[in-house]
C-alpha atoms as a PDB file:
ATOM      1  CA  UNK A   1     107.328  95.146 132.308  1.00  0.00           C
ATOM      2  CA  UNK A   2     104.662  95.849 129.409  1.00  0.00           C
ATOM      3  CA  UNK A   3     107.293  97.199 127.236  1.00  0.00           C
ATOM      4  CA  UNK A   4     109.965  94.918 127.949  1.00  0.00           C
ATOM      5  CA  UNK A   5     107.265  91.539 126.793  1.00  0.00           C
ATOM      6  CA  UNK A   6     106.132  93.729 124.244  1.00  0.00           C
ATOM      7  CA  UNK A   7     109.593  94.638 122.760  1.00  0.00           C
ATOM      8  CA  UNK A   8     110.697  90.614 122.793  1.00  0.00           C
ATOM      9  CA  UNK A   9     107.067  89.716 121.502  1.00  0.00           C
ATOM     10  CA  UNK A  10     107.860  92.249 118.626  1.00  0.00           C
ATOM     11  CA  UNK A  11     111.630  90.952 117.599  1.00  0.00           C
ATOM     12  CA  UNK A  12     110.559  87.527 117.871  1.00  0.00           C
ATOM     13  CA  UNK A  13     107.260  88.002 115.686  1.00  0.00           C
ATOM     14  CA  UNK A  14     110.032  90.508 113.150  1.00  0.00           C
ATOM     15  CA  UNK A  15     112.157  87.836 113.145  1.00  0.00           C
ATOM     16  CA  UNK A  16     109.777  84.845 112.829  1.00  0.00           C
ATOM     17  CA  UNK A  17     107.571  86.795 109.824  1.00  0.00           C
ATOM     18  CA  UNK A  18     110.428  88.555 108.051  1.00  0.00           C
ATOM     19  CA  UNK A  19     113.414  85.681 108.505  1.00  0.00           C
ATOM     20  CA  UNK A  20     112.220  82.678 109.124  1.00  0.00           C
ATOM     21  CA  UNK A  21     109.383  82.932 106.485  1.00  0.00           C
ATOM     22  CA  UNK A  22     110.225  85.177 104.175  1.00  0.00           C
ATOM     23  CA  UNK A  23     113.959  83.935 103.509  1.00  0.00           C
ATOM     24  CA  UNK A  24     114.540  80.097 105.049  1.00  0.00           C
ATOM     25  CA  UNK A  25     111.466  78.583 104.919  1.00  0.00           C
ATOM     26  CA  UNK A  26     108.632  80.709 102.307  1.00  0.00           C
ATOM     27  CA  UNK A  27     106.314  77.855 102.731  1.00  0.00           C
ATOM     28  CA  UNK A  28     106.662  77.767 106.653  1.00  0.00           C
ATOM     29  CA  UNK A  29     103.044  76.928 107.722  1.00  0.00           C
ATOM     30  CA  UNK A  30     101.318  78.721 110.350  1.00  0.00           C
ATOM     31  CA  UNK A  31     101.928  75.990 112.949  1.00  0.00           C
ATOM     32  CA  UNK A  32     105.547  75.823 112.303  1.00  0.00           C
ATOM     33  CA  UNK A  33     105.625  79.961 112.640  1.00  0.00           C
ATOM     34  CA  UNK A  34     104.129  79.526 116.010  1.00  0.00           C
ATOM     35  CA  UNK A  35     106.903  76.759 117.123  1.00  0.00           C
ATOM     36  CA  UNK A  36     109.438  79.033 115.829  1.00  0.00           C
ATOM     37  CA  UNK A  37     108.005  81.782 117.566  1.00  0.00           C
ATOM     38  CA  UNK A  38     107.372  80.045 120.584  1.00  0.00           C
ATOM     39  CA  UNK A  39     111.665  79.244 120.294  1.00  0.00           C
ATOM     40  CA  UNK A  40     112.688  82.743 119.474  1.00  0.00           C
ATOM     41  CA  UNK A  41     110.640  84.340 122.410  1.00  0.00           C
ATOM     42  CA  UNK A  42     113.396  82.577 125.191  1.00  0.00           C
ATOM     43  CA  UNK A  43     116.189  83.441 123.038  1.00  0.00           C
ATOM     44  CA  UNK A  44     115.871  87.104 122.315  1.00  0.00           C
ATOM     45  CA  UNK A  45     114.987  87.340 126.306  1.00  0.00           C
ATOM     46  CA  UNK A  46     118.139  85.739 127.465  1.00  0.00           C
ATOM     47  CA  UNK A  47     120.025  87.935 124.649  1.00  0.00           C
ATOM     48  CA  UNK A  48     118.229  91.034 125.929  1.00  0.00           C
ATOM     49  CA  UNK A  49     118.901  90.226 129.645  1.00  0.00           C
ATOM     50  CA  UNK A  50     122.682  89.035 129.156  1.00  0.00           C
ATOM     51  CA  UNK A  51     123.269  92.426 127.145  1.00  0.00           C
ATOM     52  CA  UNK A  52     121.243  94.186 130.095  1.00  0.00           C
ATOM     53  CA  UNK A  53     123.544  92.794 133.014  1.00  0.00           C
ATOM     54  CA  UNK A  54     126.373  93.215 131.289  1.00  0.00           C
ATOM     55  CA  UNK A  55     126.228  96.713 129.945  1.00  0.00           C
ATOM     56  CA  UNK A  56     127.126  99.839 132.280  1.00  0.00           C
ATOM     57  CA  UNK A  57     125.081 102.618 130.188  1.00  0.00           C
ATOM     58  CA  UNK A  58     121.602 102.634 128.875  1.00  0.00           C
ATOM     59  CA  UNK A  59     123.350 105.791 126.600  1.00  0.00           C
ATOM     60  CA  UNK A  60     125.872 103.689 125.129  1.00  0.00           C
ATOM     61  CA  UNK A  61     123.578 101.097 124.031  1.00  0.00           C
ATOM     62  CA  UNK A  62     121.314 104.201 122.235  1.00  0.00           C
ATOM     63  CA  UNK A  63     124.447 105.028 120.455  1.00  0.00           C
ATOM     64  CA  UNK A  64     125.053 101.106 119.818  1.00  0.00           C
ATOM     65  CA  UNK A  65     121.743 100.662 118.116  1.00  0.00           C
ATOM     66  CA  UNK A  66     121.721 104.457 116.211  1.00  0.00           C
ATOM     67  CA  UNK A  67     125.268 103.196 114.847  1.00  0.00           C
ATOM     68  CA  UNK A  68     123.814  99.893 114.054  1.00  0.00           C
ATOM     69  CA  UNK A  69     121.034 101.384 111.980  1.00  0.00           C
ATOM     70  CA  UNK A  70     123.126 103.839 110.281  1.00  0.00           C
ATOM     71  CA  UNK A  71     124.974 100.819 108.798  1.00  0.00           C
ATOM     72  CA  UNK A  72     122.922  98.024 108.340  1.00  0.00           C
ATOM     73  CA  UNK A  73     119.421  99.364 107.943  1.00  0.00           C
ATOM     74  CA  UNK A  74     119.783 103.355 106.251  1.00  0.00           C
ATOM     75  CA  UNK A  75     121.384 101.758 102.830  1.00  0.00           C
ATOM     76  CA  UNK A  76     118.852  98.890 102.391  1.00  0.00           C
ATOM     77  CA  UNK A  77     115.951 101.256 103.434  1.00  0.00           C
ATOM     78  CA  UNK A  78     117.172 104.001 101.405  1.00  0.00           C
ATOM     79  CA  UNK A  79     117.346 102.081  98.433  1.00  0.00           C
ATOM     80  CA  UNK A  80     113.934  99.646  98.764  1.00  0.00           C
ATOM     81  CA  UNK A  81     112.270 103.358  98.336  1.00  0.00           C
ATOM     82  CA  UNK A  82     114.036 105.554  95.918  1.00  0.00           C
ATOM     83  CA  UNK A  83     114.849 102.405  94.076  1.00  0.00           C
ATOM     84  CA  UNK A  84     112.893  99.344  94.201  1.00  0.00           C
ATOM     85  CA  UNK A  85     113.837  97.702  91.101  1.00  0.00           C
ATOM     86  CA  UNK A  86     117.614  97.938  91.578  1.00  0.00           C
ATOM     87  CA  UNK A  87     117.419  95.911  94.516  1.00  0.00           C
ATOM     88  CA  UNK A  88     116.294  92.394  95.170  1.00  0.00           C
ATOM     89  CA  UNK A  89     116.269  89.775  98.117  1.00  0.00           C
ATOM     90  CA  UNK A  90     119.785  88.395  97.540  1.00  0.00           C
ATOM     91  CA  UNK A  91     121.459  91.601  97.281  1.00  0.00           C
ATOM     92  CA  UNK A  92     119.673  92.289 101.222  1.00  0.00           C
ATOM     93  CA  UNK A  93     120.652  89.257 102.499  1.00  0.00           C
ATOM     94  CA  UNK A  94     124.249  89.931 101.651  1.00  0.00           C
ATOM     95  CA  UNK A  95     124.513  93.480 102.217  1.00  0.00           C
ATOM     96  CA  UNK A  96     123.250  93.394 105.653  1.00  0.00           C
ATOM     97  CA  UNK A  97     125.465  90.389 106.601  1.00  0.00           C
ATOM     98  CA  UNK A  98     128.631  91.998 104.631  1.00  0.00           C
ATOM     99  CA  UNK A  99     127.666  94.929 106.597  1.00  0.00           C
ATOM    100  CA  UNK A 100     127.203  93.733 109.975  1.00  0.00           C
ATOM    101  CA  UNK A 101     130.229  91.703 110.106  1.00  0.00           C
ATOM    102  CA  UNK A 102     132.078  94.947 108.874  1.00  0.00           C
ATOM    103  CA  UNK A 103     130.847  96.963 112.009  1.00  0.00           C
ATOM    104  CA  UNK A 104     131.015  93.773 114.257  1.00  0.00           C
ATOM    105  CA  UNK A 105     135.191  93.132 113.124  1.00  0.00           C
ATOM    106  CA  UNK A 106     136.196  96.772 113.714  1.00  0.00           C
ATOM    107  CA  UNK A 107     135.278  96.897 117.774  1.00  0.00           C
ATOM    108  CA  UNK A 108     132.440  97.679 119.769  1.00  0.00           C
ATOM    109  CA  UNK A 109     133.859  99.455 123.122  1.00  0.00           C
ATOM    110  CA  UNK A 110     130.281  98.949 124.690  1.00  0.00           C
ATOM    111  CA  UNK A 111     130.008  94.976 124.377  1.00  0.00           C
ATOM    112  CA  UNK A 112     133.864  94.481 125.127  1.00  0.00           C
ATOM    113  CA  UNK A 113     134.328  93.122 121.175  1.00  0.00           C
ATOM    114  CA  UNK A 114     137.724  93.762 120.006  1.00  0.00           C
ATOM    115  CA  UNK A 115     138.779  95.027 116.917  1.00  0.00           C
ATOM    116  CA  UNK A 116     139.385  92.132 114.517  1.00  0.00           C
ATOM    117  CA  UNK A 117     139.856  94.627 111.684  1.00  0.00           C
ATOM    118  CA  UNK A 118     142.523  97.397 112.350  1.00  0.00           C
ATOM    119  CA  UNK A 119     141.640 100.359 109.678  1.00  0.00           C
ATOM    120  CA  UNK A 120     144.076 102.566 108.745  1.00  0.00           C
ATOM    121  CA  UNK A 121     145.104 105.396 111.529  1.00  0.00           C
ATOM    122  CA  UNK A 122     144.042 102.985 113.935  1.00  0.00           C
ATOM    123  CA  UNK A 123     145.291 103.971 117.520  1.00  0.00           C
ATOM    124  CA  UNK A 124     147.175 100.877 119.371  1.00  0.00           C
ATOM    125  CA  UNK A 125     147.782 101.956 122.524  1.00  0.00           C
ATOM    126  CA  UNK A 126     144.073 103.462 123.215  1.00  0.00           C
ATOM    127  CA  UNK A 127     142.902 101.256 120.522  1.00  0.00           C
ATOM    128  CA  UNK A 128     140.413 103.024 118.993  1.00  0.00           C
ATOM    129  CA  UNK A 129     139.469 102.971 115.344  1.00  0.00           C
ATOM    130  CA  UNK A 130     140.330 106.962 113.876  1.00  0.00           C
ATOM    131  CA  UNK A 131     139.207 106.017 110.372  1.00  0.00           C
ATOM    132  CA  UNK A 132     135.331 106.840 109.637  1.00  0.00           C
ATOM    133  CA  UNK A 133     134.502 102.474 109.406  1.00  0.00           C
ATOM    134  CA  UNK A 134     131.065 102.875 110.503  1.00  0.00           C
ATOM    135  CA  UNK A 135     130.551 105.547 107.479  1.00  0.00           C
ATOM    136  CA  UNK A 136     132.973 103.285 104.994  1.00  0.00           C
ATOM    137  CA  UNK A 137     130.672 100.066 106.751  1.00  0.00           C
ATOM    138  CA  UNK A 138     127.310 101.963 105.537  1.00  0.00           C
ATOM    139  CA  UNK A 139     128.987 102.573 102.095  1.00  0.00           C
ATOM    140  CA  UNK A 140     129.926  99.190 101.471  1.00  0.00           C
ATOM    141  CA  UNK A 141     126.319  97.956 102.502  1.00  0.00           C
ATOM    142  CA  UNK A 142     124.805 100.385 100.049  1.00  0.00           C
ATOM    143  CA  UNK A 143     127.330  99.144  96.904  1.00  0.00           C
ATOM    144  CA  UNK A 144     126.820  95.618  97.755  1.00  0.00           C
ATOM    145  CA  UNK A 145     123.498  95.423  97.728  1.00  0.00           C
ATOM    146  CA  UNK A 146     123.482  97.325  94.602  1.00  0.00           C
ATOM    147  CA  UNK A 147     126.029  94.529  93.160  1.00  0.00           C
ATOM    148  CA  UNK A 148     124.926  91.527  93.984  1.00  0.00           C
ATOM    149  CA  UNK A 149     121.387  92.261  92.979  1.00  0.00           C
ATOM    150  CA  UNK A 150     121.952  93.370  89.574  1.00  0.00           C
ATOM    151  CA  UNK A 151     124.047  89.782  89.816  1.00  0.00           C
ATOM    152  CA  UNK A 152     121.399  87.796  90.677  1.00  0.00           C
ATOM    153  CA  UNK A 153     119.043  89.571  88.610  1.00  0.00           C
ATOM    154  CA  UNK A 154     120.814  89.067  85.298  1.00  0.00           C
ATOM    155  CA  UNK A 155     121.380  85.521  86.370  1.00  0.00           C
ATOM    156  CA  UNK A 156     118.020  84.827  87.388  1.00  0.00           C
ATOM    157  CA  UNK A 157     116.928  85.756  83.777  1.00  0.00           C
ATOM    158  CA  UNK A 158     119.467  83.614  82.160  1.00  0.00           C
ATOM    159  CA  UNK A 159     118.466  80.647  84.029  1.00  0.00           C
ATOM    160  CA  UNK A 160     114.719  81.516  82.956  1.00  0.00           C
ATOM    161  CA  UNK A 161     115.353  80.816  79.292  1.00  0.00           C
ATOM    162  CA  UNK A 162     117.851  77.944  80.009  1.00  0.00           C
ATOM    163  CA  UNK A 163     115.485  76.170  82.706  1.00  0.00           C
ATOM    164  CA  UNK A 164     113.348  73.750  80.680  1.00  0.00           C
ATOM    165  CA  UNK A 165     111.234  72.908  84.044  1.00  0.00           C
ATOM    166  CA  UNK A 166     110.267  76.808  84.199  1.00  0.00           C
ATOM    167  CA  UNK A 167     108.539  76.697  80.453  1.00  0.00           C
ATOM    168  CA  UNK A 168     104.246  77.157  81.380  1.00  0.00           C
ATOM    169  CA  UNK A 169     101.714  75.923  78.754  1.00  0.00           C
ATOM    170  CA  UNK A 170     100.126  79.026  77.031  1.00  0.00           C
ATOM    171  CA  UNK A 171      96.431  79.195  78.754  1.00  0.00           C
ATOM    172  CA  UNK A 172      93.892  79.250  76.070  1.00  0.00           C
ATOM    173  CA  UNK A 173      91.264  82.213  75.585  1.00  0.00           C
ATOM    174  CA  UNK A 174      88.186  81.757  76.794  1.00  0.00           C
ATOM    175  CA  UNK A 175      84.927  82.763  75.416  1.00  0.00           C
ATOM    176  CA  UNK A 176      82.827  85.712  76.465  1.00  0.00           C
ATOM    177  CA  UNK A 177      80.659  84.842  79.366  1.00  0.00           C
ATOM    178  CA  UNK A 178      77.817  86.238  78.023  1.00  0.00           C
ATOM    179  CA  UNK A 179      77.892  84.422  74.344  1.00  0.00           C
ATOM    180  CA  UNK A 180      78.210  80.441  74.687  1.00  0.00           C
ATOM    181  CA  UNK A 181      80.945  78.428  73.793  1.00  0.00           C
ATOM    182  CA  UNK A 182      78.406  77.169  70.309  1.00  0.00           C
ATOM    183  CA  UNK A 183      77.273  80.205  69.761  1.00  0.00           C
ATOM    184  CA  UNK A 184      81.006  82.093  69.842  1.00  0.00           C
ATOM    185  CA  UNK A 185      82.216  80.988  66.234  1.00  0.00           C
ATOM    186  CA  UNK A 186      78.618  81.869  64.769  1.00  0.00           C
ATOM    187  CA  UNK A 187      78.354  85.324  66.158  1.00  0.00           C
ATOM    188  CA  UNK A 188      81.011  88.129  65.194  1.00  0.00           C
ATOM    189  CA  UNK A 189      81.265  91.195  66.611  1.00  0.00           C
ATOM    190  CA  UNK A 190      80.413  94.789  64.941  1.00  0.00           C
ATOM    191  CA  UNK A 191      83.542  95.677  64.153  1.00  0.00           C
ATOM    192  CA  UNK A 192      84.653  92.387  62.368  1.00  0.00           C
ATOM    193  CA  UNK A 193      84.208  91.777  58.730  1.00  0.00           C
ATOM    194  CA  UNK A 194      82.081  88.575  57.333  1.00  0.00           C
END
């Protein structure tokens, strides 16, 4: 029972720290975190129990989650490391919801989900998907989240120099600690010239 609380503590805190306040709400304060954590607890339980009842193999779900990290998570982790500055928030957000909904529309077997999506050599009377989506899903992921960064970025920079409300007052230099403010003007420095 330890690692089943600890497992829903875990997704709810993941999902809590890394969704709710680092995309929907950045300002979230720490109360609010707890109320949403204190929300997401009961939901990812009745998800986890629901998906627990109603699946026949504990080796199918493995293969479910492998598959699910091959598409979603191996392109955006992949990138973040080899290539941090080619990828941005944005592009994440929409590459792991392009490629979720990808995986999700061309069947899951496991959780009874139709195929929404038939790819090409798709078999209708077994129907099973022949054509390598899960591979083509990752693919997609990867490319998208190369695209719509470099979108964003180049318009976030464009609405930089357009944005009057973004312009900061230059900050003034301050004097030397050690040398007063009276003193500053008075004094020079070895290397400067009288």
């Amino acid at each position: 029972m330890s690692s089943a609380d600890s497992s829903i503590l875990s997704a709810s805190s993941m999902f809590t720290h890394n969704i709710y306040k680092g995309v929907i709400r950045p300002d979230a304060s720490t109360k609010e975190q707890n109320i949403v954590l204190r929300i997401t607890i009961p939901l990812i339980a009745a998800a986890a129990c629901a998906i627990a009842i109603f699946t026949k193999s504990i080796y199918d779900l493995f293969y479910l989650c492998g598959d699910l990290v091959y598409v979603m998570l191996f392109p955006q982790l992949t990138l973040a490391i080899h290539f941090p500055s080619q990828v941005n928030k944005a592009g994440s957000i929409v590459a792991f919801i392009l490629g979720f909904l990808l995986r999700a529309f061309g069947g899951e077997p496991v959780l009874g989900i139709p195929a929404v999506i038939t790819y090409p050599w798709y078999d209708y009377e077994n129907q099973v998907q022949n054509f390598p989506f899960r591979t083509m899903s990752m693919l997609v992921t990867m490319f998208s989240l190369l695209l719509v960064s470099r979108i964003t970025r180049s318009c976030d920079g464009r609405q930089q120099h357009l944005n009057i409300t973004s312009v900061k007052a230059p900050i003034a230099p301050k004097a030397p600690p050690e040398i007063g403010r009276d003193n500053y003007a008075l004094e020079k420095l070895p290397h400067e010239k009288m």
